[in-house]
C-alpha atoms as a PDB file:
ATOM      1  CA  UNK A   1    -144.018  36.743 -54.742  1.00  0.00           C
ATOM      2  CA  UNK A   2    -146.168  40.055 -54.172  1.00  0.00           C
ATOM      3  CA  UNK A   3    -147.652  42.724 -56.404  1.00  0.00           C
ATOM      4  CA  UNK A   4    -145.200  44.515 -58.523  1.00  0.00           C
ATOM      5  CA  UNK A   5    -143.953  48.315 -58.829  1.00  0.00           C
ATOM      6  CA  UNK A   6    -142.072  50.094 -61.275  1.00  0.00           C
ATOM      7  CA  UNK A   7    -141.131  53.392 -63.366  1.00  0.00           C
ATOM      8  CA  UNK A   8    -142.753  54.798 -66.942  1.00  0.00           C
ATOM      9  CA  UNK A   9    -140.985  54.229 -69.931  1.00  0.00           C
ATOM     10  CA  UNK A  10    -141.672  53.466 -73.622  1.00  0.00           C
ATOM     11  CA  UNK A  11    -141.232  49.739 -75.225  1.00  0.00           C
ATOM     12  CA  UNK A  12    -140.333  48.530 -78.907  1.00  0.00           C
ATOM     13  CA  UNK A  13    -140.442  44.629 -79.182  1.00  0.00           C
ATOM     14  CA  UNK A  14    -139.151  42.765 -81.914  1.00  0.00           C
ATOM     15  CA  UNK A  15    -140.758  39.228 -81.428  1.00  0.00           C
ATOM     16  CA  UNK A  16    -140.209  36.243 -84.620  1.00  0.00           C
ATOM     17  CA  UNK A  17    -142.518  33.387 -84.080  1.00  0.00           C
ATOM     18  CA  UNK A  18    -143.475  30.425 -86.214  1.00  0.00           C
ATOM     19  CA  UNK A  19    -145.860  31.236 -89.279  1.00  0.00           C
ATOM     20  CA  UNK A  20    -148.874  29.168 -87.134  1.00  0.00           C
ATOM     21  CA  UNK A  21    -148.759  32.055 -84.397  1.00  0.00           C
ATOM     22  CA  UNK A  22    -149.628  34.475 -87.612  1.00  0.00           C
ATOM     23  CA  UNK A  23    -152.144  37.083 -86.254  1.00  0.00           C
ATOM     24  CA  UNK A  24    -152.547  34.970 -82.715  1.00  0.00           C
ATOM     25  CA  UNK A  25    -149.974  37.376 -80.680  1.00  0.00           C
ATOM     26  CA  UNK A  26    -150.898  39.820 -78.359  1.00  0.00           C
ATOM     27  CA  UNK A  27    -148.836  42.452 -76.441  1.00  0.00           C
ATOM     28  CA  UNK A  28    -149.129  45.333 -74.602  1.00  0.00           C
ATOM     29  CA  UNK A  29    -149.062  48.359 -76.860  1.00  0.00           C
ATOM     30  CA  UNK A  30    -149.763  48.724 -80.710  1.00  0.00           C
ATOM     31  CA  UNK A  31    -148.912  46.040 -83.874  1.00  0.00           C
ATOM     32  CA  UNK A  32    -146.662  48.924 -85.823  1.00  0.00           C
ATOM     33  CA  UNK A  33    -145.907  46.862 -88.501  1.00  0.00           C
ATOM     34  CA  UNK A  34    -145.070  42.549 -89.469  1.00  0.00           C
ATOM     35  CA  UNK A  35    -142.076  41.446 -91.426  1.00  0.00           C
ATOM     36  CA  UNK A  36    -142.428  38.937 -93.973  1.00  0.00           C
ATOM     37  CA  UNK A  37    -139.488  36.215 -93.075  1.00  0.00           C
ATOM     38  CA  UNK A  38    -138.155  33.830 -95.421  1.00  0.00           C
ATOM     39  CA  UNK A  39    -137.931  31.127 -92.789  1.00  0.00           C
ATOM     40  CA  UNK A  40    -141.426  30.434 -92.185  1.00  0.00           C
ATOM     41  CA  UNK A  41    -141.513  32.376 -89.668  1.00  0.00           C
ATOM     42  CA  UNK A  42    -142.555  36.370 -89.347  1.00  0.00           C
ATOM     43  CA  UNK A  43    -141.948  39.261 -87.012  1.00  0.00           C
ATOM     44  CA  UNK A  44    -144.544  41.795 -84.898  1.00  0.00           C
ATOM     45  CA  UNK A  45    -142.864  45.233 -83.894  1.00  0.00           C
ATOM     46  CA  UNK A  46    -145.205  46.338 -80.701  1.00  0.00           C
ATOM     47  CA  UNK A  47    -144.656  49.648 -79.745  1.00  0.00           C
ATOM     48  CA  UNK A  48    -145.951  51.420 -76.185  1.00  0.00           C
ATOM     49  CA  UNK A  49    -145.545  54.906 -74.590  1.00  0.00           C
ATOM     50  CA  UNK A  50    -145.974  56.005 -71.266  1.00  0.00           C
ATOM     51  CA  UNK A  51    -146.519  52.094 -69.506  1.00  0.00           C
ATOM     52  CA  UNK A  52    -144.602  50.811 -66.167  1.00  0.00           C
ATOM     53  CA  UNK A  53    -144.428  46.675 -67.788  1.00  0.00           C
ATOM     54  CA  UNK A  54    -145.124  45.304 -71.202  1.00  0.00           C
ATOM     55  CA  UNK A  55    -145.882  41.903 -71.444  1.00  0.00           C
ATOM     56  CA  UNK A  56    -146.805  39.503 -74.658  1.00  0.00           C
ATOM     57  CA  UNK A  57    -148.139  36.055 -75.560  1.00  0.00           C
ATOM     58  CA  UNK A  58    -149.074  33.599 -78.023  1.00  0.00           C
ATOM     59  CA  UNK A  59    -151.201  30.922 -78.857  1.00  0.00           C
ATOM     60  CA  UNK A  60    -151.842  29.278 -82.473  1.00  0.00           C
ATOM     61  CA  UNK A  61    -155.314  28.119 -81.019  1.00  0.00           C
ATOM     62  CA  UNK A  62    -156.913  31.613 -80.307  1.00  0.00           C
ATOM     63  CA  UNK A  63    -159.750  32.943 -81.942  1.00  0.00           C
ATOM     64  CA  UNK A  64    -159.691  36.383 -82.330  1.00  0.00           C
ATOM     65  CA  UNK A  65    -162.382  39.573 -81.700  1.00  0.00           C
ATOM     66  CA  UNK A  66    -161.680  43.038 -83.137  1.00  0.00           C
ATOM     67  CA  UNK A  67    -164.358  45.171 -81.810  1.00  0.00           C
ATOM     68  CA  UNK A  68    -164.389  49.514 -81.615  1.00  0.00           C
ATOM     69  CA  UNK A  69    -165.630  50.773 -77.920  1.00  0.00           C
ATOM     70  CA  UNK A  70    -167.418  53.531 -79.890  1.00  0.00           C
ATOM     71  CA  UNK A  71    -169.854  51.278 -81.973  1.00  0.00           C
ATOM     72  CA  UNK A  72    -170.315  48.719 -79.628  1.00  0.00           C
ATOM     73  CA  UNK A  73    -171.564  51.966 -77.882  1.00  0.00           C
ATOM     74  CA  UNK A  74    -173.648  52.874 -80.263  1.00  0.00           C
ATOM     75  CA  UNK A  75    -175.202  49.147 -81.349  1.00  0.00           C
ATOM     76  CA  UNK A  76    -176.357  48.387 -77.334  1.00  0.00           C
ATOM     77  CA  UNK A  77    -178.868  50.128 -75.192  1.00  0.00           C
ATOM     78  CA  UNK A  78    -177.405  50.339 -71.767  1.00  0.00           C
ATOM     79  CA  UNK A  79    -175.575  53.839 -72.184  1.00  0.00           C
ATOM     80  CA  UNK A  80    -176.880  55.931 -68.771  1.00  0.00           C
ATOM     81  CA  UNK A  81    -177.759  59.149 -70.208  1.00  0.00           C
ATOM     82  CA  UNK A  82    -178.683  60.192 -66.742  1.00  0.00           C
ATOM     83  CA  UNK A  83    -175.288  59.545 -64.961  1.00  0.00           C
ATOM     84  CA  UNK A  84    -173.630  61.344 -67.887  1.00  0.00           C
ATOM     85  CA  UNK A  85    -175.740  64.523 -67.641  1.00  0.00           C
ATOM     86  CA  UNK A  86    -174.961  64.960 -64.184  1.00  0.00           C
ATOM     87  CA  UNK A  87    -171.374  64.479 -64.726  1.00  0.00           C
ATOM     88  CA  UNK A  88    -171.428  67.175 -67.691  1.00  0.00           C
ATOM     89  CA  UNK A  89    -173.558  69.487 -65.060  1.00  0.00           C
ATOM     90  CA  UNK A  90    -170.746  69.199 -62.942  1.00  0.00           C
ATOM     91  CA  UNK A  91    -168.040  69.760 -65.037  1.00  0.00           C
ATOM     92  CA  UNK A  92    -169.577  72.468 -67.937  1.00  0.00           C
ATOM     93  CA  UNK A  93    -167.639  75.758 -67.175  1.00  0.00           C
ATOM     94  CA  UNK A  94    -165.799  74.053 -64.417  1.00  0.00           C
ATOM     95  CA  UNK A  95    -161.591  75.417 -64.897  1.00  0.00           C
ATOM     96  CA  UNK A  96    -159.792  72.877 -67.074  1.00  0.00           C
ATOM     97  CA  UNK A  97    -162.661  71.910 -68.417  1.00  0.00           C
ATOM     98  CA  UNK A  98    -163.705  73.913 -71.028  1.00  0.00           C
ATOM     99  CA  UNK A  99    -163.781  71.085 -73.875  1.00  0.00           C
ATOM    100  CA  UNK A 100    -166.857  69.861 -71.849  1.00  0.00           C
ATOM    101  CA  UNK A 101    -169.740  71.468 -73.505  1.00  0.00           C
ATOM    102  CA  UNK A 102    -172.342  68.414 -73.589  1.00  0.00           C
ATOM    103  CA  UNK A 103    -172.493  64.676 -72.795  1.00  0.00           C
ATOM    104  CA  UNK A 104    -171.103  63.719 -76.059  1.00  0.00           C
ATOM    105  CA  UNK A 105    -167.846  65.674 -75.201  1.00  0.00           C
ATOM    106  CA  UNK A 106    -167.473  63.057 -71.855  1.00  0.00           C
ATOM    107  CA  UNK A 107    -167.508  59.909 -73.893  1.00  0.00           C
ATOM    108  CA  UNK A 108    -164.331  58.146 -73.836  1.00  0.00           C
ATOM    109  CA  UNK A 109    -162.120  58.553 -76.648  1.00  0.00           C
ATOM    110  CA  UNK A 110    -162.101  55.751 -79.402  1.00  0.00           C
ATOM    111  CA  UNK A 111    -160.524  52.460 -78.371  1.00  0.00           C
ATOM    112  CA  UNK A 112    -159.663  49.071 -80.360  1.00  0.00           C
ATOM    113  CA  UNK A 113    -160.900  45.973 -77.852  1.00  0.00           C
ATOM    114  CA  UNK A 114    -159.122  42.960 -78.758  1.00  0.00           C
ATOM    115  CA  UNK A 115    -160.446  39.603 -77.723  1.00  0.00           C
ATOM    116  CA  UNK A 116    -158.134  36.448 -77.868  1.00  0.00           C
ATOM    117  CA  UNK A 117    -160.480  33.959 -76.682  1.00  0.00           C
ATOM    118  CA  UNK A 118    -160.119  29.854 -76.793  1.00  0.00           C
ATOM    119  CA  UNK A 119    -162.005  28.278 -78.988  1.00  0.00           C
ATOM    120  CA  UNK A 120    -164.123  26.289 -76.987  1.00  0.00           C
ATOM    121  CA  UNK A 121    -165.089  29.266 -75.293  1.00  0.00           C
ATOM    122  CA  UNK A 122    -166.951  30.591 -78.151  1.00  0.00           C
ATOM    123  CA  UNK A 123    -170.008  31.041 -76.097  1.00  0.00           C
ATOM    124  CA  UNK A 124    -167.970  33.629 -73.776  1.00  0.00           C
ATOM    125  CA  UNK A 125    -167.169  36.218 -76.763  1.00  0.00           C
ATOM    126  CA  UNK A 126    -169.820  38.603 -76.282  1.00  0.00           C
ATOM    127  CA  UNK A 127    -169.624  38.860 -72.443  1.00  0.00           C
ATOM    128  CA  UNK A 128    -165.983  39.095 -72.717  1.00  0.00           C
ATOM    129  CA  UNK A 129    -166.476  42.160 -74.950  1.00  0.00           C
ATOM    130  CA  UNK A 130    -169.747  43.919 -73.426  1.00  0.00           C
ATOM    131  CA  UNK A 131    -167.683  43.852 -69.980  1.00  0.00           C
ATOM    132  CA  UNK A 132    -164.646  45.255 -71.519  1.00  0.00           C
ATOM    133  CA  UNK A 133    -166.815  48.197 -73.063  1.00  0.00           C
ATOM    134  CA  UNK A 134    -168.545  48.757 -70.014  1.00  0.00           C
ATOM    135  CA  UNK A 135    -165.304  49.032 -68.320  1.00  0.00           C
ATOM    136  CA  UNK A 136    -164.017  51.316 -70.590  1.00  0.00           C
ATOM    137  CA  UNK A 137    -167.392  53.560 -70.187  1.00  0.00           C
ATOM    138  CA  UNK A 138    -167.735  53.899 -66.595  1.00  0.00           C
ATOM    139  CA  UNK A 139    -164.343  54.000 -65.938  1.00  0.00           C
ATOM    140  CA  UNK A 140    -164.011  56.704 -68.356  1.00  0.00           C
ATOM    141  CA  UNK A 141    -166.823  58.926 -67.274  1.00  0.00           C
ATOM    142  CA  UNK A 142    -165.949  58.592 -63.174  1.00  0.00           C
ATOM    143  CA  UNK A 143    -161.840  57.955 -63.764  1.00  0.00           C
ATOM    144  CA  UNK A 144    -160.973  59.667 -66.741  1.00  0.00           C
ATOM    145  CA  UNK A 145    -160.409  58.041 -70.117  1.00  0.00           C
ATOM    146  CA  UNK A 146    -158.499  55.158 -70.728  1.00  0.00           C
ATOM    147  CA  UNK A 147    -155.712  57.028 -72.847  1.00  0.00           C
ATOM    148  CA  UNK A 148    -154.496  54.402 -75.251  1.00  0.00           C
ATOM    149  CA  UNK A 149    -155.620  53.527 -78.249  1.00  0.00           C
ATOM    150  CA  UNK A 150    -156.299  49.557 -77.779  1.00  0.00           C
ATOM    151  CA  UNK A 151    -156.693  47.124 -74.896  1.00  0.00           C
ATOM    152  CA  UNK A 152    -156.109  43.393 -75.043  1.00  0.00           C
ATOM    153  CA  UNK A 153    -158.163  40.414 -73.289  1.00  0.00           C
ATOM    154  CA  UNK A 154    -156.685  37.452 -72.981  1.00  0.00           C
ATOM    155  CA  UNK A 155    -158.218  34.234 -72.391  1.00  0.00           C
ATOM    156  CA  UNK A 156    -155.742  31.714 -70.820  1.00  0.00           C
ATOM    157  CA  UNK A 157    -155.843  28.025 -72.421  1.00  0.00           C
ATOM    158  CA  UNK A 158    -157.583  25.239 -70.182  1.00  0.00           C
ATOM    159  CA  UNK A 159    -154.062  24.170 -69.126  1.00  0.00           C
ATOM    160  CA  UNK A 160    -152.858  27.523 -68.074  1.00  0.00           C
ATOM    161  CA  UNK A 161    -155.280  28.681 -66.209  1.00  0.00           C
ATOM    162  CA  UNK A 162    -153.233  29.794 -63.627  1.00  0.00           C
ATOM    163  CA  UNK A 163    -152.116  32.550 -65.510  1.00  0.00           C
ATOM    164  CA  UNK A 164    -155.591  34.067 -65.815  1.00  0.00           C
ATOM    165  CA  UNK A 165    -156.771  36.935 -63.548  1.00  0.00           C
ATOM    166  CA  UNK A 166    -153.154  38.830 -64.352  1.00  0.00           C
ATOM    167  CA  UNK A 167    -153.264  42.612 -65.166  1.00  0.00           C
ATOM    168  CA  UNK A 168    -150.314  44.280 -67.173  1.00  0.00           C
ATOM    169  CA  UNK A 169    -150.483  47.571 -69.153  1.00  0.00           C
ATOM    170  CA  UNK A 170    -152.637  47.820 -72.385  1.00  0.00           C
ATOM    171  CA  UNK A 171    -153.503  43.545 -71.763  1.00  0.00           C
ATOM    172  CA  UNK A 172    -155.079  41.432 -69.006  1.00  0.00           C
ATOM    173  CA  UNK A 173    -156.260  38.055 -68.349  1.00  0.00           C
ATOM    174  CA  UNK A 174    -159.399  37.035 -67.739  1.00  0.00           C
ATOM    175  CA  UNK A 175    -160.512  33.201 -67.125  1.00  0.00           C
ATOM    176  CA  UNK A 176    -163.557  31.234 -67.517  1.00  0.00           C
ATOM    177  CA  UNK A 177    -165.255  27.618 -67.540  1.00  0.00           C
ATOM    178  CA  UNK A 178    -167.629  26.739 -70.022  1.00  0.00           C
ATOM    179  CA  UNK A 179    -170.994  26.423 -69.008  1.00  0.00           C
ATOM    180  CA  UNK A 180    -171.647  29.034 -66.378  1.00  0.00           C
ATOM    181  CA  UNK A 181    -174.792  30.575 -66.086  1.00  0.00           C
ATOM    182  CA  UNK A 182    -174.802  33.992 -66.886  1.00  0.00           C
ATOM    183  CA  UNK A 183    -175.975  35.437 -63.620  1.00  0.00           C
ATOM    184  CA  UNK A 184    -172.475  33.665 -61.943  1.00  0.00           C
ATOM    185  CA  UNK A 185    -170.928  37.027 -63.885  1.00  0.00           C
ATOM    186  CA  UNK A 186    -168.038  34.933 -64.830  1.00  0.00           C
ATOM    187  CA  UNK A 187    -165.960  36.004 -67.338  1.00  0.00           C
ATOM    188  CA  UNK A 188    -167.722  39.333 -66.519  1.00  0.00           C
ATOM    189  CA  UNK A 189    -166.535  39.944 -62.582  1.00  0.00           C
ATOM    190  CA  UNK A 190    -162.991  38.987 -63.731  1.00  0.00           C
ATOM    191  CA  UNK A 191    -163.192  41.107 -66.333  1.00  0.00           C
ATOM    192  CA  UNK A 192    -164.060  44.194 -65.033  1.00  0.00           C
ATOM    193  CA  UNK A 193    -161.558  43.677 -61.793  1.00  0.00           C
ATOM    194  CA  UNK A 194    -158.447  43.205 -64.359  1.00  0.00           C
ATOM    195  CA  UNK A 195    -159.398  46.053 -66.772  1.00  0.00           C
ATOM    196  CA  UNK A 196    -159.971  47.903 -63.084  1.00  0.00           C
ATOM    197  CA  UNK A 197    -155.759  47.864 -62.830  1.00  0.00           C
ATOM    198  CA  UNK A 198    -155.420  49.825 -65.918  1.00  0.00           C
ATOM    199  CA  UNK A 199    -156.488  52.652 -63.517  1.00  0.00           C
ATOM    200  CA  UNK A 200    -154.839  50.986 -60.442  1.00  0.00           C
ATOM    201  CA  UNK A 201    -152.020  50.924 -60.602  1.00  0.00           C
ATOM    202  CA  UNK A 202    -151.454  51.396 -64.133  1.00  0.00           C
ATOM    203  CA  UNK A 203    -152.494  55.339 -64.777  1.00  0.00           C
ATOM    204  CA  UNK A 204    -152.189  56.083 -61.237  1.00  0.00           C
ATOM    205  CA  UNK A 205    -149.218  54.312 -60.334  1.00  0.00           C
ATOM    206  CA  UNK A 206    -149.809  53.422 -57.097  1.00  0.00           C
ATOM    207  CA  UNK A 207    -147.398  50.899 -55.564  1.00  0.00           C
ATOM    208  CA  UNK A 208    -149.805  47.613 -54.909  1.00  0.00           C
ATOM    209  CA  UNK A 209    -147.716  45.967 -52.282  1.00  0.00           C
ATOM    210  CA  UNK A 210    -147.202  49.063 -49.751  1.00  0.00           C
ATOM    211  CA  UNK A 211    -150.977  50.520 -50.112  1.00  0.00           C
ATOM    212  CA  UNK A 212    -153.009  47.454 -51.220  1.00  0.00           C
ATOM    213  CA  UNK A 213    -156.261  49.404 -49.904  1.00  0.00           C
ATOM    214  CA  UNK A 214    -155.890  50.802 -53.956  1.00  0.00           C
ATOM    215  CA  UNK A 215    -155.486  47.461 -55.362  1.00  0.00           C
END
């Protein structure tokens, strides 16, 4: 009944599910490969390194958003040049940081953003997605980059809504009600505090329950 804790280790799941879940499964880590069953049914291999949970889910009603953190960078105008020149002022020439030779070398590294979003939320999409990139921006420049190579946002069906605001490695949930205004910041407050746990306490490790000050 508290916050959870747990060692590193590395995760292959095997998961068969009815052909209507095809391409509406999420998990923590990366969609190796999909076996073609002759039962109506086919199988996802995720695969994750270096996480301390995995977790999965399905829904045959999700509408799904594939979106790359560099050229949603690229097609918006809200990058702070001025926040990352004084980081790379900082850093240039700084030990264990010679790779930093201008701003371009502090941008996070490329990341897949994966949206599963209910489909009467279809209004919610784009703030869904601009909040995970900004996450993964200013995180990146202030934290250090996010080091895997997709995350996962989950939006929970209307009548499991109690498993929104969850974070596990690699995939969180979010939440959201349709027809908030957009200065209520809601999906994008939940957002940002879920994708916040992929730096505490899931690259830093830090147990939740005995120093919740870092939660």
């Amino acid at each position: 009944m508290t916050e959870f804790y747990a060692d590193y280790g590395s995760w292959r799941l095997r998961l068969t599910v009815p052909e209507r879940y095809r391409d509406k499964v999420a998990a923590t880590g990366t969609r190796s490969s999909n076996v073609e069953n002759n039962s109506g049914t086919v199988t996802y291999i995720f695969t994750a390194d270096d996480v301390h949970d995995f977790a999965w889910t399905a829904d045959p009603d999700f509408e799904v958003f594939e979106k790359s953190f560099r050229q949603m960078l690229k097609e918006n105008n809200w990058r702070d040049y001025e926040l990352e020149q004084s980081i790379a002022e900082s850093l240039i020439g700084a030990p264990g940081f010679e790779h930093i030779t201008s701003m371009e070398d502090l941008l996070p590294r490329e990341t897949k953003i994966i949206l599963m979003l209910q489909p009467e939320h279809g209004e919610y999409a784009d703030r869904y997605l601009e909040a995970t990139v900004k996450s993964l921006y200013y995180f990146g420049l202030k934290y250090g980059e996010y080091p895997y190579e997709t995350i996962t946002v989950i939006d929970p069906a209307h009548n499991a809504r109690r498993t929104g605001g969850m974070e596990y490695p690699r995939l969180f949930t979010g939440g959201v009600r349709k027809g908030n205004a957009a200065r209520t910041l809601s999906p994008e407050g939940i957002t940002v505090h879920e994708f916040g746990h992929q730096f505490w306490y899931g690259l830093v490790g830090n147990d939740e329950f005995n120093h919740a000050w870092l939660d």
